[in-house]
N, C-alpha and C. Protein backbone atom coordinates (compact mmCIF):
# COMPACT_ATOMS: atom_id res chain seq x y z
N UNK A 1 0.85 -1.17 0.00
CA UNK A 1 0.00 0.00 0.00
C UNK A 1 0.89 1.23 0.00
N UNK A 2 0.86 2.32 -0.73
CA UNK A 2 1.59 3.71 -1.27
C UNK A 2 1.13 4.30 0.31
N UNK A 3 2.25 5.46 0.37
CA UNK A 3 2.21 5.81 1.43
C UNK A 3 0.51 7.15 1.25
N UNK A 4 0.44 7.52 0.27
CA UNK A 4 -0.56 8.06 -0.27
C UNK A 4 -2.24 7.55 0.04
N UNK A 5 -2.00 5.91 -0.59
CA UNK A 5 -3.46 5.45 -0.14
C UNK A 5 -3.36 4.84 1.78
N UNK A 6 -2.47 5.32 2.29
CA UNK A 6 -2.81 4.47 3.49
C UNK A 6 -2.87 5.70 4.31
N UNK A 7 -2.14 7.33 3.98
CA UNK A 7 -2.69 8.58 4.31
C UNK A 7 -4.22 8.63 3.93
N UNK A 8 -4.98 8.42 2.93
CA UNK A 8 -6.20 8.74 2.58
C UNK A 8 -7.22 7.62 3.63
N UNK A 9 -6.48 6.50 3.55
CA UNK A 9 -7.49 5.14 4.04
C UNK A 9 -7.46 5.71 5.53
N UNK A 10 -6.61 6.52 6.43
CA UNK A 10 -6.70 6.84 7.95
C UNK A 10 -7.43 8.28 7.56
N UNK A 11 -7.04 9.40 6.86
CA UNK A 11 -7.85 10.07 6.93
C UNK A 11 -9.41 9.75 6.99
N UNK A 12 -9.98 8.77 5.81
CA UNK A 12 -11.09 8.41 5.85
C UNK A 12 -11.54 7.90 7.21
N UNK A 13 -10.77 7.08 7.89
CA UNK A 13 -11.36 6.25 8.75
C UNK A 13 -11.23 7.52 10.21
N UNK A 14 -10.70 8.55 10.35
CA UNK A 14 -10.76 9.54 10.98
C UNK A 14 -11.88 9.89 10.80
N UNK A 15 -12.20 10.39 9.91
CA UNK A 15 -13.43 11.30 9.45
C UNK A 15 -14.79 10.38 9.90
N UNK A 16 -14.66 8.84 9.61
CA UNK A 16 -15.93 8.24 10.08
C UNK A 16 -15.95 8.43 11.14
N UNK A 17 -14.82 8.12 12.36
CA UNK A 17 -14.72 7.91 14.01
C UNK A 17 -15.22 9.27 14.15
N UNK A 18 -15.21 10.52 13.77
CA UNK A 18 -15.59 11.69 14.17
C UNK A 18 -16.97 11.55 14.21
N UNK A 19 -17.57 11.28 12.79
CA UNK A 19 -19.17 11.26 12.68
C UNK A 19 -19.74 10.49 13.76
N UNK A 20 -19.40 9.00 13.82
CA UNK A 20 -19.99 7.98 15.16
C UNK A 20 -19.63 9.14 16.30
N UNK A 21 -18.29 9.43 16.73
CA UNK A 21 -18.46 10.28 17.89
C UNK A 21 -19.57 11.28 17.88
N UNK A 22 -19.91 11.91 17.10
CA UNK A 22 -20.89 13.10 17.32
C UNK A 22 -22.33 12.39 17.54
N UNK A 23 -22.35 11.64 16.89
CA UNK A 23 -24.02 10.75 16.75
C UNK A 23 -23.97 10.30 18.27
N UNK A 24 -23.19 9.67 18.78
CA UNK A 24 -23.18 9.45 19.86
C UNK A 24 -23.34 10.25 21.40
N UNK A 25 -23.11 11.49 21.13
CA UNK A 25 -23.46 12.62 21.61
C UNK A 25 -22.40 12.66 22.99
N UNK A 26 -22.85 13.83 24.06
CA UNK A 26 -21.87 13.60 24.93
C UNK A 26 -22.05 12.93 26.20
N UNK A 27 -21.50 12.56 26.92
CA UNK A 27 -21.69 11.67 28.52
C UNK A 27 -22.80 12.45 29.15
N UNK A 28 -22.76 14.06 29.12
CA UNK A 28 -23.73 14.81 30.04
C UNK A 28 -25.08 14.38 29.39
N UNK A 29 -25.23 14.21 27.65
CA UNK A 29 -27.06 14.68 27.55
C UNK A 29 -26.84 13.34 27.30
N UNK A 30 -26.09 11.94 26.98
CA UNK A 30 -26.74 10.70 27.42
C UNK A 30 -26.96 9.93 28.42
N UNK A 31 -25.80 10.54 29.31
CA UNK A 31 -26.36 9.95 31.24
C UNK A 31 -26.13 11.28 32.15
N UNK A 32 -27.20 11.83 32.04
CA UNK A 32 -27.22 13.08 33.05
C UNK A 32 -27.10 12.31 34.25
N UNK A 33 -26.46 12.84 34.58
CA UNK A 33 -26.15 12.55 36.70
C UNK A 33 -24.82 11.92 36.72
N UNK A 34 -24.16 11.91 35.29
CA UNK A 34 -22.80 10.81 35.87
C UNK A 34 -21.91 11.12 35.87
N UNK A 35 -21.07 11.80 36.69
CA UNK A 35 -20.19 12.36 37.06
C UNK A 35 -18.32 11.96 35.97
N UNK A 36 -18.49 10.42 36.34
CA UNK A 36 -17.30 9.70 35.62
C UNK A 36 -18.03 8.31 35.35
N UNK A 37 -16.96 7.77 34.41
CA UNK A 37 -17.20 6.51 33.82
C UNK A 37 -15.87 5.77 33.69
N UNK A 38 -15.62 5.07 34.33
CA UNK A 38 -14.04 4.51 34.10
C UNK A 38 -14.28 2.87 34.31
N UNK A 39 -13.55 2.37 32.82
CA UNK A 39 -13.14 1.18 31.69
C UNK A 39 -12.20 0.93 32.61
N UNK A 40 -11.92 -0.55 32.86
CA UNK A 40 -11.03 -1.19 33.05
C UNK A 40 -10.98 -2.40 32.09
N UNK A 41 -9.96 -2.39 31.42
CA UNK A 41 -9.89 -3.72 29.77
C UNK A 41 -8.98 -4.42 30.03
N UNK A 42 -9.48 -5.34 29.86
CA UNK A 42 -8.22 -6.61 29.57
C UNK A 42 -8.71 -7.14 28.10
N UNK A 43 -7.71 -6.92 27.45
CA UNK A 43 -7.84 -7.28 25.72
C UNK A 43 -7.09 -8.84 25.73
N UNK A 44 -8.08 -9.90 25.13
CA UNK A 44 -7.43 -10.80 25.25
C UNK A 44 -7.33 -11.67 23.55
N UNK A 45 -6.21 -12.20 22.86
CA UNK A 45 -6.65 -12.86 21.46
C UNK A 45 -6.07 -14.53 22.03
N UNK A 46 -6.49 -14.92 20.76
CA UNK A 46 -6.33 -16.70 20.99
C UNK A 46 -4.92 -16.41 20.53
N UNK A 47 -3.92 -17.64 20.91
CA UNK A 47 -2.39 -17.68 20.32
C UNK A 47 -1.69 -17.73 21.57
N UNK A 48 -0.33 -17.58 21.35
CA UNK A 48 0.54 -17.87 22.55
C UNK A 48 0.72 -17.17 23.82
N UNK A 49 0.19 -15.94 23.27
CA UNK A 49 0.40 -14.69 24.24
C UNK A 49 -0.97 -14.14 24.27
N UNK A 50 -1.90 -14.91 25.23
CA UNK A 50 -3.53 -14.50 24.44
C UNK A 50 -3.77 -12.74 25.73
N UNK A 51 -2.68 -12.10 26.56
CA UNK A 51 -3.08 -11.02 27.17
C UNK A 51 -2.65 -10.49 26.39
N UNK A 52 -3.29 -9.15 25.63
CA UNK A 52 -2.44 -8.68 24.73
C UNK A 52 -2.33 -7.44 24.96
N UNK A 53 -3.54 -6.73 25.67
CA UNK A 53 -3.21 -5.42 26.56
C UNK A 53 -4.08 -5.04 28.04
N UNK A 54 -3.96 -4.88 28.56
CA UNK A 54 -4.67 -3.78 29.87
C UNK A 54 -4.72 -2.36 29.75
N UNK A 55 -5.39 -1.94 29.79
CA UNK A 55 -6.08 -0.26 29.50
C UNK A 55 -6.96 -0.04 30.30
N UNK A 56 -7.01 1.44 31.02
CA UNK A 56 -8.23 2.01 32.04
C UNK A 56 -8.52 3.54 30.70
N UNK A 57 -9.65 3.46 30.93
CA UNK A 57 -10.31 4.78 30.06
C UNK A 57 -11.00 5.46 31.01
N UNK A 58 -11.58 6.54 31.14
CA UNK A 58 -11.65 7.24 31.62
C UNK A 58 -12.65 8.05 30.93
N UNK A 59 -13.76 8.39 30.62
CA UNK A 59 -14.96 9.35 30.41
C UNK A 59 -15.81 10.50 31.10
N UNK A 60 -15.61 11.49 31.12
CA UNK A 60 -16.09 12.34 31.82
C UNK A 60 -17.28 13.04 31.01
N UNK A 61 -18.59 13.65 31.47
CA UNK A 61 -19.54 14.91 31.25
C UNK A 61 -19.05 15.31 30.37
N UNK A 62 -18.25 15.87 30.10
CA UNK A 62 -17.72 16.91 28.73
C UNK A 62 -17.58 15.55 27.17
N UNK A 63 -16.89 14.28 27.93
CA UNK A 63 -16.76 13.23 26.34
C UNK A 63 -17.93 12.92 25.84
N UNK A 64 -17.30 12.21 24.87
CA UNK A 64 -18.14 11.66 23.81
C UNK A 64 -18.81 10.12 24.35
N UNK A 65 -19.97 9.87 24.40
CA UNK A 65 -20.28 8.79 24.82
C UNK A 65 -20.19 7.64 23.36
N UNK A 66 -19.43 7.33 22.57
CA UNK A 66 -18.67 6.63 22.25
C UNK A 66 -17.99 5.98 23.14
N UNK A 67 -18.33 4.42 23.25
CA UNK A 67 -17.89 3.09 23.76
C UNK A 67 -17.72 2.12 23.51
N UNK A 68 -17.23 2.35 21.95
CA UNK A 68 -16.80 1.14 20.75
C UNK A 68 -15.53 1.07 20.73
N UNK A 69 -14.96 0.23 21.06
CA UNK A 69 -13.59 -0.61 21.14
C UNK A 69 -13.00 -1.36 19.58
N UNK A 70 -12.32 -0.82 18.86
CA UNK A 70 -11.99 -1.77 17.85
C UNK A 70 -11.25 -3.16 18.37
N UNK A 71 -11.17 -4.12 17.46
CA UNK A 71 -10.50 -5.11 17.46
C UNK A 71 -8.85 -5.05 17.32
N UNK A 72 -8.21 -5.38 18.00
CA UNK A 72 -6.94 -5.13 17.75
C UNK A 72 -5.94 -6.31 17.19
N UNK A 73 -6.96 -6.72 16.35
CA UNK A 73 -6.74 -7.98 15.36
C UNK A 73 -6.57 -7.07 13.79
N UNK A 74 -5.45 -7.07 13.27
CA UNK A 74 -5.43 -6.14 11.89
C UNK A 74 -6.58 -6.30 10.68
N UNK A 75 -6.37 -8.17 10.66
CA UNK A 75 -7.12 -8.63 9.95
C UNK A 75 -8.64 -8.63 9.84
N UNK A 76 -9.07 -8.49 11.35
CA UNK A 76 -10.61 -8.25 11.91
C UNK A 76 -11.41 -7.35 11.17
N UNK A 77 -12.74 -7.59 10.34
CA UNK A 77 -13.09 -6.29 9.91
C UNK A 77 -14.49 -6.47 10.17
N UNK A 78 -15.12 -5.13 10.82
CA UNK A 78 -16.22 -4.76 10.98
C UNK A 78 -16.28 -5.46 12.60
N UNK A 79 -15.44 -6.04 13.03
CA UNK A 79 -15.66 -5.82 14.51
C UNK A 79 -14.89 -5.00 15.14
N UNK A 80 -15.20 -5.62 16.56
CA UNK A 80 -15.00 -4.57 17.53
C UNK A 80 -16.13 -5.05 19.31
N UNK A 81 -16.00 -3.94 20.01
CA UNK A 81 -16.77 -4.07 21.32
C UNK A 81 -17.35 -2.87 21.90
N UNK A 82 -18.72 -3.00 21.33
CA UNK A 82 -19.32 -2.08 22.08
C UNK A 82 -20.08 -2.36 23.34
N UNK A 83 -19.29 -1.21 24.58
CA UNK A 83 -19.89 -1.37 25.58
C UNK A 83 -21.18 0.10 25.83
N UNK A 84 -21.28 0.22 25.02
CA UNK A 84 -22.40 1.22 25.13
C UNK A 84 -23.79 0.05 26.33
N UNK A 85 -24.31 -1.14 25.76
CA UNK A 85 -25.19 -1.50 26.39
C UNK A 85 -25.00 -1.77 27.95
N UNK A 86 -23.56 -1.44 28.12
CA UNK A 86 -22.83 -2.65 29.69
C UNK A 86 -23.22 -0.85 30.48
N UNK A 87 -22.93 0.20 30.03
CA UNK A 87 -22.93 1.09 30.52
C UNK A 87 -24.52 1.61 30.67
N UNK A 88 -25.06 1.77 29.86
CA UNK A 88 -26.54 1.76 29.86
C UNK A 88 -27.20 0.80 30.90
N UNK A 89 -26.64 -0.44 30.78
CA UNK A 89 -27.88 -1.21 31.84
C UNK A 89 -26.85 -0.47 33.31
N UNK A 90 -26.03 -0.26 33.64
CA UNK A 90 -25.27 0.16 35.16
C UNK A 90 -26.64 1.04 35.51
N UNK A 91 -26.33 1.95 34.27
CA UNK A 91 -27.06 3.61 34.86
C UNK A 91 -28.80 3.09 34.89
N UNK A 92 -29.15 2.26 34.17
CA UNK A 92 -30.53 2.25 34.32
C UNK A 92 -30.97 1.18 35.57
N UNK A 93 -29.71 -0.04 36.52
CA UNK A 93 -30.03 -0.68 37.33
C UNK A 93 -29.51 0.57 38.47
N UNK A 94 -29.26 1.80 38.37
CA UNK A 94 -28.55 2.30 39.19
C UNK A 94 -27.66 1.26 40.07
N UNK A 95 -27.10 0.99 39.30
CA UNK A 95 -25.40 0.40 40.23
C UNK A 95 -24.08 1.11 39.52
N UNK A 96 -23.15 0.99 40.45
CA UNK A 96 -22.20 1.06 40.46
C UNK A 96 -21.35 0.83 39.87
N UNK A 97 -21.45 -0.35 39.64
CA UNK A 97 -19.99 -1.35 38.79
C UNK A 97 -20.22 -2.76 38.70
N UNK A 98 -19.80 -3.09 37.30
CA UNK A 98 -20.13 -4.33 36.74
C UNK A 98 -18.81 -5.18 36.23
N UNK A 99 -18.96 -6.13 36.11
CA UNK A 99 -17.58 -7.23 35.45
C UNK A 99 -18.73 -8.23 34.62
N UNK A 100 -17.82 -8.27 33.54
CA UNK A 100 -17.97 -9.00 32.59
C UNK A 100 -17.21 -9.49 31.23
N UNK A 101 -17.45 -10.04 30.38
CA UNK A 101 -16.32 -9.86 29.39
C UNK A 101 -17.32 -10.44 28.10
N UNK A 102 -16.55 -9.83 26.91
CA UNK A 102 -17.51 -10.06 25.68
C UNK A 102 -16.29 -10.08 24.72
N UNK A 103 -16.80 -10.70 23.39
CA UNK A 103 -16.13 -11.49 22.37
C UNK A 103 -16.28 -10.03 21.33
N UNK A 104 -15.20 -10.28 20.42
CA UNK A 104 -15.81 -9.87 19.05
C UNK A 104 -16.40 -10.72 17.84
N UNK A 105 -16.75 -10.11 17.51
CA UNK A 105 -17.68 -10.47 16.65
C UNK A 105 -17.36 -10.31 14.96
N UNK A 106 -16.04 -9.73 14.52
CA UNK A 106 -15.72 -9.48 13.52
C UNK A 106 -15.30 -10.82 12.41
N UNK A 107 -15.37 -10.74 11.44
CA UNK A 107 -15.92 -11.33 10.26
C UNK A 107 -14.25 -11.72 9.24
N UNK A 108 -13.65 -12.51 8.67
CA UNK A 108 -12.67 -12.50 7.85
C UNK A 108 -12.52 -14.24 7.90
N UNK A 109 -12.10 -14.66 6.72
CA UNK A 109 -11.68 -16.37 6.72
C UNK A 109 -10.47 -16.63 7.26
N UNK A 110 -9.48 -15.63 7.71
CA UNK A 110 -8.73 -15.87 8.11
C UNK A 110 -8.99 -15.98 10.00
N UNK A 111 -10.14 -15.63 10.55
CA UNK A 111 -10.48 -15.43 11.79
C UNK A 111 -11.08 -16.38 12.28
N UNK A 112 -11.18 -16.97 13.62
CA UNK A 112 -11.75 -18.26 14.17
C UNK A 112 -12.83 -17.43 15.08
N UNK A 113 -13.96 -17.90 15.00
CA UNK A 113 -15.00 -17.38 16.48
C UNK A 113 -14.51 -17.33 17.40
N UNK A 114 -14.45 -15.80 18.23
CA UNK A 114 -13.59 -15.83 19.62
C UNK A 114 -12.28 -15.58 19.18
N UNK A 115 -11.85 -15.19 18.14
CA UNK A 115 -10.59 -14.51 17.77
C UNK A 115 -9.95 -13.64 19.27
N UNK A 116 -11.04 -12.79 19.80
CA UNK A 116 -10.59 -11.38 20.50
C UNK A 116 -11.51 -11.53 21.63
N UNK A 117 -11.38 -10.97 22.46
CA UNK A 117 -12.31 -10.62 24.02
C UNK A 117 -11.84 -9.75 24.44
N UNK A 118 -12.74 -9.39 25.48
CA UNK A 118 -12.20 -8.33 26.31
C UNK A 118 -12.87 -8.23 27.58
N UNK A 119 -12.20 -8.71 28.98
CA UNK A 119 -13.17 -8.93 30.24
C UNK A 119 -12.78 -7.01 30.37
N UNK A 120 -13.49 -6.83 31.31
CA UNK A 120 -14.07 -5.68 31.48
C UNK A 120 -14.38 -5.15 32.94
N UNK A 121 -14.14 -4.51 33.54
CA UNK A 121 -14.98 -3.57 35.06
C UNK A 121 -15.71 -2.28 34.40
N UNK A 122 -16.59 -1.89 34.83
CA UNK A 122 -17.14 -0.54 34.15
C UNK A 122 -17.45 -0.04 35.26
N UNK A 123 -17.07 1.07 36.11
CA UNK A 123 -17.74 1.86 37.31
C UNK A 123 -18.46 3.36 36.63
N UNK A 124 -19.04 3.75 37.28
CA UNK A 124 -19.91 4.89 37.02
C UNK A 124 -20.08 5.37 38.92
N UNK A 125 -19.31 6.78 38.53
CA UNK A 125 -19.84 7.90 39.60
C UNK A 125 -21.02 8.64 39.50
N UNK A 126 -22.15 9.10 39.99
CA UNK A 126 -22.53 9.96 40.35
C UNK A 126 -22.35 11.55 40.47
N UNK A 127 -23.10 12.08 40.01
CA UNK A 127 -22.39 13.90 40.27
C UNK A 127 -22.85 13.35 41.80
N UNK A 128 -22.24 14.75 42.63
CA UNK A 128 -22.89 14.73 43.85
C UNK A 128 -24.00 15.64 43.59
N UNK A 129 -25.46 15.83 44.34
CA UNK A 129 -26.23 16.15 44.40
C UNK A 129 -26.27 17.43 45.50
N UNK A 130 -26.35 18.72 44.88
CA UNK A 130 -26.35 19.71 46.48
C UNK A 130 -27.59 20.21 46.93
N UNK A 131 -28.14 20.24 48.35
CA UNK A 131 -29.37 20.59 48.58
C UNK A 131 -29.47 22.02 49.13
């Protein structure tokens, strides 16, 4: 690939991640009351070395409630992990914090079901409330 089409192929794929970010709107007008949101990831693939990273994210009122995780499989296409729903059910069971872990789901003949995972903690703060 020319250094030309693989500048255009990230520009493009910039320009989409912007649009999903905006559609997605921000942390304040999709969970009013939530102060923070903090990801704890464990990225895991099948193969010899199946931990392949640990990452804490961090979301505040002002971000983008974008909570789609790509695959960090090159070959992987059209997956990924969205925790948009893991965060949604917290705020709507009003709890705290959840563990779980979920697969991708991405598509290629070169890929086995369960290629990728990712166990997960999701906490959610609260604003404080002043009377």
């Amino acid at each position: 690939m020319s250094t030309v089409t693989y500048r255009q192929n990230h520009l493009e794929r910039q320009e989409q991640l912007k649009k999903k970010k905006l559609a997605a709107g921000l942390v304040s007008d999709r969970f009013p009351g939530i102060s923070e949101i903090v990801f704890r990831l464990t990225y895991y693939q099948r193969g010899q070395h199946p931990v392949l990273m640990v990452r804490t994210l961090n979301f505040l009122p002002t971000d983008y409630a974008y909570f789609h995780m790509d695959c960090m499989r090159e070959e992987c296409t059209n997956g990924g992990f969205d925790l948009l729903p893991v965060v949604a059910g917290l705020v709507k069971d009003r709890k705290k914090t959840v563990k779980g872990k979920i697969c991708c789901d991405g598509k290629n003949e070169d890929l086995v079901t369960g290629h990728a995972s990712i166990a997960y903690e999701v906490s959610v703060q609260s604003a404080k409330r002043l009377k």
